[in-house]
C-alpha atoms as a PDB file:
ATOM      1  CA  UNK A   1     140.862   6.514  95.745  1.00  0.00           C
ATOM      2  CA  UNK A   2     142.496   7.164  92.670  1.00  0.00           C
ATOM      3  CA  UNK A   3     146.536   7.796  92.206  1.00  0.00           C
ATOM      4  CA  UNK A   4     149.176   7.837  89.399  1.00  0.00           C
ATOM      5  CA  UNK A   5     150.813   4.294  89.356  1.00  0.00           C
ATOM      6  CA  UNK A   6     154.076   3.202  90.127  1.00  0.00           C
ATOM      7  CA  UNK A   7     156.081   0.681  88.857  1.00  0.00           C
ATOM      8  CA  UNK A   8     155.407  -2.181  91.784  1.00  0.00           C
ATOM      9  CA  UNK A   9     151.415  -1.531  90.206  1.00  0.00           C
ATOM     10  CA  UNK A  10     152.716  -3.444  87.335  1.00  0.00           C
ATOM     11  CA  UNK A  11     151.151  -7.416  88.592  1.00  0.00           C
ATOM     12  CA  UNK A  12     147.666  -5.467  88.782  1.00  0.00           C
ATOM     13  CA  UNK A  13     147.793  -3.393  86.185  1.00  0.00           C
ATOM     14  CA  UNK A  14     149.214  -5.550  83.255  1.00  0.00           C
ATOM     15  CA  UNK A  15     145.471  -7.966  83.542  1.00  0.00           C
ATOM     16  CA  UNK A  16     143.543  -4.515  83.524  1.00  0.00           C
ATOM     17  CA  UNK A  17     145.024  -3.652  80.122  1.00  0.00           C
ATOM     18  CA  UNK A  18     145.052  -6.579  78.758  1.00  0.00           C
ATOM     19  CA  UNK A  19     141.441  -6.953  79.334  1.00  0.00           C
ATOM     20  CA  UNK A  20     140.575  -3.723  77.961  1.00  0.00           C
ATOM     21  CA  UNK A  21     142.793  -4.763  74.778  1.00  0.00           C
ATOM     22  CA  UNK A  22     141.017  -8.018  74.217  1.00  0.00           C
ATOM     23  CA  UNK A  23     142.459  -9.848  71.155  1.00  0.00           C
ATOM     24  CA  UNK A  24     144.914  -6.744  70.191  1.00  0.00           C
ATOM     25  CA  UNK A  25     146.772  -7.673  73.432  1.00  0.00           C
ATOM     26  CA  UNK A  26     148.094 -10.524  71.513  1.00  0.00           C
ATOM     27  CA  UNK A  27     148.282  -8.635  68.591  1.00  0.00           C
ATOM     28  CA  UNK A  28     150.641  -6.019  69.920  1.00  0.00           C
ATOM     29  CA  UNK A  29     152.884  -9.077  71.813  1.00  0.00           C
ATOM     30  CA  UNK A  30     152.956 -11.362  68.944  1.00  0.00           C
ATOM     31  CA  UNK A  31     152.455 -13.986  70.374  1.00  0.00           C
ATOM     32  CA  UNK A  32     149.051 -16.097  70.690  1.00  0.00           C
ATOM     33  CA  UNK A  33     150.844 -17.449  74.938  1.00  0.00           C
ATOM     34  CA  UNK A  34     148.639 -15.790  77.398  1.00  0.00           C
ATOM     35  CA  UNK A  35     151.666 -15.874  79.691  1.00  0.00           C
ATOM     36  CA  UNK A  36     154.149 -14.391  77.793  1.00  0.00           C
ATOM     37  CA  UNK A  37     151.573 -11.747  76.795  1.00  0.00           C
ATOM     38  CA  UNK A  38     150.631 -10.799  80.577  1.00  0.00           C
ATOM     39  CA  UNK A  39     154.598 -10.786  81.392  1.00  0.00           C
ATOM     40  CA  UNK A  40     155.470  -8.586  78.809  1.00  0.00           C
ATOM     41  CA  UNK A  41     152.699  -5.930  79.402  1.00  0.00           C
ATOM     42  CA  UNK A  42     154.369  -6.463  83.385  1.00  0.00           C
ATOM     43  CA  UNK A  43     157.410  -4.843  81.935  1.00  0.00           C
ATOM     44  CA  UNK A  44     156.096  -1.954  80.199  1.00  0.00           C
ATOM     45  CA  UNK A  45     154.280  -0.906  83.255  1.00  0.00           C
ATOM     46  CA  UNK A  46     157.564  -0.772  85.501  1.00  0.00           C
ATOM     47  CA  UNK A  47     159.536   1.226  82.185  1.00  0.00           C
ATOM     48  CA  UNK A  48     159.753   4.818  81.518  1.00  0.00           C
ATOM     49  CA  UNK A  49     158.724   6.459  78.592  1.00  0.00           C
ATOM     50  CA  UNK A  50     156.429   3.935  76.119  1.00  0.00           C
ATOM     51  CA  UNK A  51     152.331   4.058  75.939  1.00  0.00           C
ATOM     52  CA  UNK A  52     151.819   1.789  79.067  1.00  0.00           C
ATOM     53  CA  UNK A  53     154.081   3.069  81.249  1.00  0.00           C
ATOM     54  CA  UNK A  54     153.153   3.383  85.538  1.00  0.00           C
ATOM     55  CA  UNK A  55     153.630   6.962  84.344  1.00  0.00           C
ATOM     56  CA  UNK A  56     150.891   7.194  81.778  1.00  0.00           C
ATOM     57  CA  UNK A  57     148.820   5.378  84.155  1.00  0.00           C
ATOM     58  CA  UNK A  58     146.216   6.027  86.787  1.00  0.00           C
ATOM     59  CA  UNK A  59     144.968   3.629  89.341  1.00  0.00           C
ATOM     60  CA  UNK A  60     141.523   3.325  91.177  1.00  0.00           C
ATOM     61  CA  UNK A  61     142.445   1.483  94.708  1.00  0.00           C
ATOM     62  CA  UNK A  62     140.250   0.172  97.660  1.00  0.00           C
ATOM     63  CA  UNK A  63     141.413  -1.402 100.744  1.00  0.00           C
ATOM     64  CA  UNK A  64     144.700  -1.576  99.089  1.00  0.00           C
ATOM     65  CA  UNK A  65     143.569  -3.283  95.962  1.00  0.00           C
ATOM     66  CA  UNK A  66     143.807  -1.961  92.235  1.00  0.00           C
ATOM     67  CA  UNK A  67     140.178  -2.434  90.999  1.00  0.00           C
ATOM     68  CA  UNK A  68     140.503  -0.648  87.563  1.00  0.00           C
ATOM     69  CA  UNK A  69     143.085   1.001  85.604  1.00  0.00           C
ATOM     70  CA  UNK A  70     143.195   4.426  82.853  1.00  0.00           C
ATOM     71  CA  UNK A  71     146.301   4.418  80.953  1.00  0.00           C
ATOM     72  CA  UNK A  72     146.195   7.893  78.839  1.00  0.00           C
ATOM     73  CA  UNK A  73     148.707  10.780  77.497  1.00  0.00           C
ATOM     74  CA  UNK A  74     149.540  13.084  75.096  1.00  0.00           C
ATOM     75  CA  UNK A  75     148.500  11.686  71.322  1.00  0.00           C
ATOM     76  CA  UNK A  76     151.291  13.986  70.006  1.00  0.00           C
ATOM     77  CA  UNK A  77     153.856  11.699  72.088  1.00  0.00           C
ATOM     78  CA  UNK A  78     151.929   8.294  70.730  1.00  0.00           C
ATOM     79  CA  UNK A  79     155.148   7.547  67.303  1.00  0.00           C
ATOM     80  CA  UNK A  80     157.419   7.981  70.457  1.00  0.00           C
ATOM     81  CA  UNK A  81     155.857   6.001  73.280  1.00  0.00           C
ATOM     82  CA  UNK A  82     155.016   3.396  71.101  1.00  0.00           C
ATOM     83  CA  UNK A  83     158.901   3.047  69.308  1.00  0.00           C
ATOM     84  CA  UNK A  84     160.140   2.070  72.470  1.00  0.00           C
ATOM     85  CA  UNK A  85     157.257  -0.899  72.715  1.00  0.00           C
ATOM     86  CA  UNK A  86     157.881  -2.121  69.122  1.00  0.00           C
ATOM     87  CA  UNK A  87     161.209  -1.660  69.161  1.00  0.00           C
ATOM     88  CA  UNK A  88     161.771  -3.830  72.325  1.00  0.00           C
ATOM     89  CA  UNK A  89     159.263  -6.544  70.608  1.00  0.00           C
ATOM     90  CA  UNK A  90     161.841  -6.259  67.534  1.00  0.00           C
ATOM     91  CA  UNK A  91     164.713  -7.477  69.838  1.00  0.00           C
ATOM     92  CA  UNK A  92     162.559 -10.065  72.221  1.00  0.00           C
ATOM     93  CA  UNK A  93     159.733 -11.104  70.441  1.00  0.00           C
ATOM     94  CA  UNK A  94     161.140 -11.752  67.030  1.00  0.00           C
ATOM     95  CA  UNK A  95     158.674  -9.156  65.408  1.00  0.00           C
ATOM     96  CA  UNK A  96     159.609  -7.971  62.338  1.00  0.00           C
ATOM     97  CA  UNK A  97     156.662  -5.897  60.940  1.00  0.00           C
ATOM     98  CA  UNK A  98     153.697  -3.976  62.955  1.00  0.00           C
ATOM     99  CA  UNK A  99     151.656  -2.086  60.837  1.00  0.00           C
ATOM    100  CA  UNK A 100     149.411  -0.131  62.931  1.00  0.00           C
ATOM    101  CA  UNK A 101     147.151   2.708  62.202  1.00  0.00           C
ATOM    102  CA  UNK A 102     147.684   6.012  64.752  1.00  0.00           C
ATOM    103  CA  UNK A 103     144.629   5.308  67.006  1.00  0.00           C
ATOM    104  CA  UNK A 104     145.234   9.154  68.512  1.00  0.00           C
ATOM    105  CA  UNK A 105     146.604  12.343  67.142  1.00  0.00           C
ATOM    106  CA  UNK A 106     148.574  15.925  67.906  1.00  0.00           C
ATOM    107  CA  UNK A 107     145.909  17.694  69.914  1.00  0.00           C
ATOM    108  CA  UNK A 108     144.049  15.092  71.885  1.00  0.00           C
ATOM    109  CA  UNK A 109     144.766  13.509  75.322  1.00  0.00           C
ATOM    110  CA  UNK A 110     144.014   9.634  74.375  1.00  0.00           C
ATOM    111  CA  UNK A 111     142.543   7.080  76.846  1.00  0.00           C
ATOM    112  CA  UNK A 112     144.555   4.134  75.644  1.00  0.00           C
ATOM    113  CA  UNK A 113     142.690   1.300  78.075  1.00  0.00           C
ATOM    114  CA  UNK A 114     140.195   2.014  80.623  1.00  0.00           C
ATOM    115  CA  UNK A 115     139.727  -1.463  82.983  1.00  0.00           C
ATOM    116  CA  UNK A 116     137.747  -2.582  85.792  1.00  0.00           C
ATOM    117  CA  UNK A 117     138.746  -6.169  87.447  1.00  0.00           C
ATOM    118  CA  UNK A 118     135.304  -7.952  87.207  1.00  0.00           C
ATOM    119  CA  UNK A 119     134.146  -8.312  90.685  1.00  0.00           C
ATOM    120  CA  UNK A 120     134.225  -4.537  90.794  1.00  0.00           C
ATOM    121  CA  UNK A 121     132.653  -3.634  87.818  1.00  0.00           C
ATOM    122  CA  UNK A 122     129.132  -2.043  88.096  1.00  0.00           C
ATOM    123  CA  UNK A 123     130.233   0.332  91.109  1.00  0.00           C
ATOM    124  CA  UNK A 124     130.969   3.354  89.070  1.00  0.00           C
ATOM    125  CA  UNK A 125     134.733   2.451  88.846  1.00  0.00           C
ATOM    126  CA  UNK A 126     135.004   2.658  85.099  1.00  0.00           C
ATOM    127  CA  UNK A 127     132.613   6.419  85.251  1.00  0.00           C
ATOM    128  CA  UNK A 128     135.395   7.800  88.218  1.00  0.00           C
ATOM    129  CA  UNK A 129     138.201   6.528  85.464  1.00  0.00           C
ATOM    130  CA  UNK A 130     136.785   8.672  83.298  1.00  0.00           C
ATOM    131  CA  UNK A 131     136.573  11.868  85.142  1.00  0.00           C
ATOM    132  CA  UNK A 132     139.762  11.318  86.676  1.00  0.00           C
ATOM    133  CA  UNK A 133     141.708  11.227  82.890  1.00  0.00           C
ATOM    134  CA  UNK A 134     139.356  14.523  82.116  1.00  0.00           C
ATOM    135  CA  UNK A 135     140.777  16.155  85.044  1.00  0.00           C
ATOM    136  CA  UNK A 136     144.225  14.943  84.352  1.00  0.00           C
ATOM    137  CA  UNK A 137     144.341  16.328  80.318  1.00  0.00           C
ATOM    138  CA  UNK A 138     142.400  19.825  81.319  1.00  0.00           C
ATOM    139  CA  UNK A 139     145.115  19.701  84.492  1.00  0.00           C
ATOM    140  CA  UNK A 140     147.821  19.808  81.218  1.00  0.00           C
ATOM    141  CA  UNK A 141     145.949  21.936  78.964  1.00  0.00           C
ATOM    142  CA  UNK A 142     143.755  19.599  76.144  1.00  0.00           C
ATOM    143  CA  UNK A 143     141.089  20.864  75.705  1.00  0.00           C
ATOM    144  CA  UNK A 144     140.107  17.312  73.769  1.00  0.00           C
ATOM    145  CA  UNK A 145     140.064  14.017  75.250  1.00  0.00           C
ATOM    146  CA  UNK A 146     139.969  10.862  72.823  1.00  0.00           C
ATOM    147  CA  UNK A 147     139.468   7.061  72.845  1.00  0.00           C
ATOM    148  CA  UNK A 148     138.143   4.346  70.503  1.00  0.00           C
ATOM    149  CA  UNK A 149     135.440   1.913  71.378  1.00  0.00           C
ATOM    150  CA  UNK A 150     134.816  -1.236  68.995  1.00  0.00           C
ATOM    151  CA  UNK A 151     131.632  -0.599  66.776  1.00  0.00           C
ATOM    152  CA  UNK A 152     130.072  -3.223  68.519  1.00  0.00           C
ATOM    153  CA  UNK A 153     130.477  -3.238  72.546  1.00  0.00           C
ATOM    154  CA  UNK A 154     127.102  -0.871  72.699  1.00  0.00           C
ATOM    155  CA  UNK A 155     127.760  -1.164  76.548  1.00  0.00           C
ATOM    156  CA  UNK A 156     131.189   0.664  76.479  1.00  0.00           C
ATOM    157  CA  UNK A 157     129.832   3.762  73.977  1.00  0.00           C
ATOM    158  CA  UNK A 158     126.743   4.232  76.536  1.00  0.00           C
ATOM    159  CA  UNK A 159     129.088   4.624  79.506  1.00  0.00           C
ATOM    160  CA  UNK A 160     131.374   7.523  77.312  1.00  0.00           C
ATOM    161  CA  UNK A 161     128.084   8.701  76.304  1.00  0.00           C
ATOM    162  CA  UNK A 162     126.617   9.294  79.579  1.00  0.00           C
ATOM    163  CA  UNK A 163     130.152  10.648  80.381  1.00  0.00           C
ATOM    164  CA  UNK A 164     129.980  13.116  77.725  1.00  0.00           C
ATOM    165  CA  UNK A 165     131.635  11.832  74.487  1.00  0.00           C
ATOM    166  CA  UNK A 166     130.369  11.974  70.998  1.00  0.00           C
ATOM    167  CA  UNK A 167     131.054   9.603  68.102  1.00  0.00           C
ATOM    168  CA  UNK A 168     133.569  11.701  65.556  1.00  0.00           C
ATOM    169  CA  UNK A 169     134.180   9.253  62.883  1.00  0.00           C
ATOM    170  CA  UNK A 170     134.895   5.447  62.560  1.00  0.00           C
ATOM    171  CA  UNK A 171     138.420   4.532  62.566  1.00  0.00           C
ATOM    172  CA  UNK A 172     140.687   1.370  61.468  1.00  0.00           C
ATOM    173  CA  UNK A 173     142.834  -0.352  63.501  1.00  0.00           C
ATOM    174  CA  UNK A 174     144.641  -3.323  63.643  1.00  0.00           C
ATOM    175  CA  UNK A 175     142.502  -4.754  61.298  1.00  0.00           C
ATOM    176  CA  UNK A 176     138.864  -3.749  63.291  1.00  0.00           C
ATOM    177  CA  UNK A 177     136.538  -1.156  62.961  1.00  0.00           C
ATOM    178  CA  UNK A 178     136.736   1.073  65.697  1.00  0.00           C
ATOM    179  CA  UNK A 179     134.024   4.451  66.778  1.00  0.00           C
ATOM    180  CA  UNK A 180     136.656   7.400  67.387  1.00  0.00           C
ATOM    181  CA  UNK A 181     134.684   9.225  70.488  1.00  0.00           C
ATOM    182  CA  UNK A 182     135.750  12.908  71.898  1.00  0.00           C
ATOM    183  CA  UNK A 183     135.007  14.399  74.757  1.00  0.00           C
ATOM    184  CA  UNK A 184     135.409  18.541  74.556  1.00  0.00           C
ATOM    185  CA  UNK A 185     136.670  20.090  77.505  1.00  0.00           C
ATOM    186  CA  UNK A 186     135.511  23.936  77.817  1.00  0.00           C
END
């Protein structure tokens, strides 16, 4: 089954982005302490109003488990979401500059992290993600859904592929070369 989050989501959720970040995870903490990283990413998920909020998050559950994660919204909103993130890092995390690119833009739904915990993967968690953040930008009127893929994970672009995304352009960020892929809803 698949639901919006809520805040007590946050100890299941915080791993699933974090894996879908990879290195960037650290990045965006700044700080190289896995711990600190995974507690901080806890936090966001319980707040209001920032890019990985419980509210800009679905969840795919079984048995009572979270098994994968989609954390997505409006790219217009992404300067305000992701003030509140830096600006708390500013005040906790002694950061003092983050220079990052927009990874999403005015007019596109963006699928921030998509994440399946690894015993799960291979069931067609990840492809039911998918649909379900389709559903949810059509349900608010996009007609485009967004999300970057690094140049190199050939696995993730064939699952977006199959799912109906194309390759738009190549896109910097954070220092990596990302594929920007869109998915067109009509």
């Amino acid at each position: 089954m698949i639901r919006h989050a809520e805040p007590a989501d946050a100890i299941a959720v915080a791993p699933l982005i974090i894996q879908a970040m990879g290195a960037l995870a650290n990045k965006f903490s700044n700080t190289n302490d896995s711990g600190k990283t995974l507690s901080l990413f806890e936090y966001f998920v319980t707040q209001k109003n920032n890019q990985y909020s419980y509210e800009n998050t679905l969840v795919f559950v079984e048995r009572e488990e979270i098994l994968g994660s989609l954390n997505a919204y409006d790219g217009s909103k992404l300067i305000e979401l992701r003030k509140n993130f830096t600006d708390y890092l500013r005040s906790n995390n002694n950061l003092t500059d983050l220079r990052t690119e927009e990874e999403t833009q005015t007019g596109e739904f963006y699928l921030d992290t998509i994440s399946v915990t690894p015993s799960a993967q291979g069931k067609g968690i990840g492809k039911q993600l998918i649909k379900a953040g389709i559903a949810w930008a059509q349900k608010l009127g996009h007609q485009q859904v967004g999300l970057l893929v690094e140049v190199n994970n050939e696995k993730a672009m064939n699952l977006y592929c199959s799912q109906g995304f194309n390759i738009q352009n190549k896109k910097k960020f954070m220092g990596e070369l990302y594929h920007h892929m869109v998915f067109q809803i009509s």
